[in-house]
Protein backbone atom coordinates (compact mmCIF):
# COMPACT_ATOMS: atom_id res chain seq x y z
CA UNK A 1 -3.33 39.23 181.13
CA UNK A 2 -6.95 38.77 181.56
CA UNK A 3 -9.50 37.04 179.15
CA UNK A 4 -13.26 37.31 178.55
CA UNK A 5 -15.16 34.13 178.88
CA UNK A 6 -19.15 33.76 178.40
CA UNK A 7 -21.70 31.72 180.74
CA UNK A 8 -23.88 30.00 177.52
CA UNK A 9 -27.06 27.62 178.05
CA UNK A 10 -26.63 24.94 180.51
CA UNK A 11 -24.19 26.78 182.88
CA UNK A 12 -21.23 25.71 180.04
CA UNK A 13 -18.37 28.33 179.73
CA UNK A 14 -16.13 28.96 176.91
CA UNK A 15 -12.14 28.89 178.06
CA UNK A 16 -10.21 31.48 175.24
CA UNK A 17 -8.50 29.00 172.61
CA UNK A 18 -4.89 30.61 174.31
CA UNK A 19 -5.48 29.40 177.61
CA UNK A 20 -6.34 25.94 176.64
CA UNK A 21 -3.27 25.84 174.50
CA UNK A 22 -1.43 26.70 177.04
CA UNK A 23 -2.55 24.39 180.03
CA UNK A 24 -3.13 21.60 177.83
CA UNK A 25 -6.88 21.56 177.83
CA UNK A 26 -9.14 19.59 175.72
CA UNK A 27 -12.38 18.45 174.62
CA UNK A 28 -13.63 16.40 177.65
CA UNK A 29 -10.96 17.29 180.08
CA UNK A 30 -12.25 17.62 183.51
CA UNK A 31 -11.81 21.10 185.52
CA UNK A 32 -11.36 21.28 189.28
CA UNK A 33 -13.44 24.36 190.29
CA UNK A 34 -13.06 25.75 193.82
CA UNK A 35 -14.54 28.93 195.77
CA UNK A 36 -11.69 31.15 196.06
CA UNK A 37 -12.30 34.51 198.69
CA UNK A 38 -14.79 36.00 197.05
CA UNK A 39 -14.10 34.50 193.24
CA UNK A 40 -13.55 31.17 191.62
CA UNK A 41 -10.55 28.99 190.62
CA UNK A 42 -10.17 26.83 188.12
CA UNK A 43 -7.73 24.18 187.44
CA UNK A 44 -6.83 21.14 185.74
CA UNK A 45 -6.73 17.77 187.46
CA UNK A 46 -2.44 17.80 186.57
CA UNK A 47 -2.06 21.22 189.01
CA UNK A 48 -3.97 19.68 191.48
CA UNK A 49 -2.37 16.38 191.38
CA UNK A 50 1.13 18.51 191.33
CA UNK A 51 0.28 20.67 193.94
CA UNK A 52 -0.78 17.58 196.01
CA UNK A 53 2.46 16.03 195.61
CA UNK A 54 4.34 19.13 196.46
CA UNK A 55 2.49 19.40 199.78
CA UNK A 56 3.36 15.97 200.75
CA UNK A 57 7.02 16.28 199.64
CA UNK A 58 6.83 19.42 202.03
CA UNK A 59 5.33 16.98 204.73
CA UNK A 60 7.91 14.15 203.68
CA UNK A 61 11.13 15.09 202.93
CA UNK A 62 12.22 15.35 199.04
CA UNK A 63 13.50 11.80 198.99
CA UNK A 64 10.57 9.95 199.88
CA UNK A 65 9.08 8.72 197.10
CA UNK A 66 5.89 5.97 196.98
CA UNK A 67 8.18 2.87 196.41
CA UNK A 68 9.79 3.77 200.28
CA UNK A 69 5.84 4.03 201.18
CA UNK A 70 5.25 0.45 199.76
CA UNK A 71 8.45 -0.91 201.34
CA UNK A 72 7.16 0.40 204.83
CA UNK A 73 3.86 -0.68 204.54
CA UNK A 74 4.80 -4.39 203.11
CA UNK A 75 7.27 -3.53 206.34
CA UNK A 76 4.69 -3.04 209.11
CA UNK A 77 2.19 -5.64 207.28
CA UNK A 78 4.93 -8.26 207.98
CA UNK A 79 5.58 -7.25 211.50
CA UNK A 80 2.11 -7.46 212.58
């Protein structure tokens, strides 16, 4: 589906009521915009905290979760 959106005074666009309801959206949210081939993409700070973590899972291993970080760190902190 697409949706219409207008550019109003002060660069501000409108985001249909739909797609806010269904990403969550709301007054004074912040937006992650980035240049995307020849267009724009725009997404909420959760997908691009989620996608984050599902790259480093990818990098990581499923099981490796920030309390093994810690442990390591507080690890290689001691040993030093």
């Amino acid at each position: 589906m697409t949706y219409h959106a207008k550019v109003i005074a002060g660069g501000k666009i409108v985001i249909p009521a739909e797609l806010r309801r269904e990403f969550g959206i709301s007054d004074g949210d912040s937006l992650v915009l980035a240049k995307s081939g020849e267009g724009i993409s725009l997404k909420t700070y959760g997908q691009v905290v989620r996608e984050a973590q599902q790259a480093f899972r990818e990098m990581t291993g499923d099981d490796y979760s920030v309390d093994q970080f810690l442990r390591e760190r507080a690890s290689d902190w001691r040993e030093e």
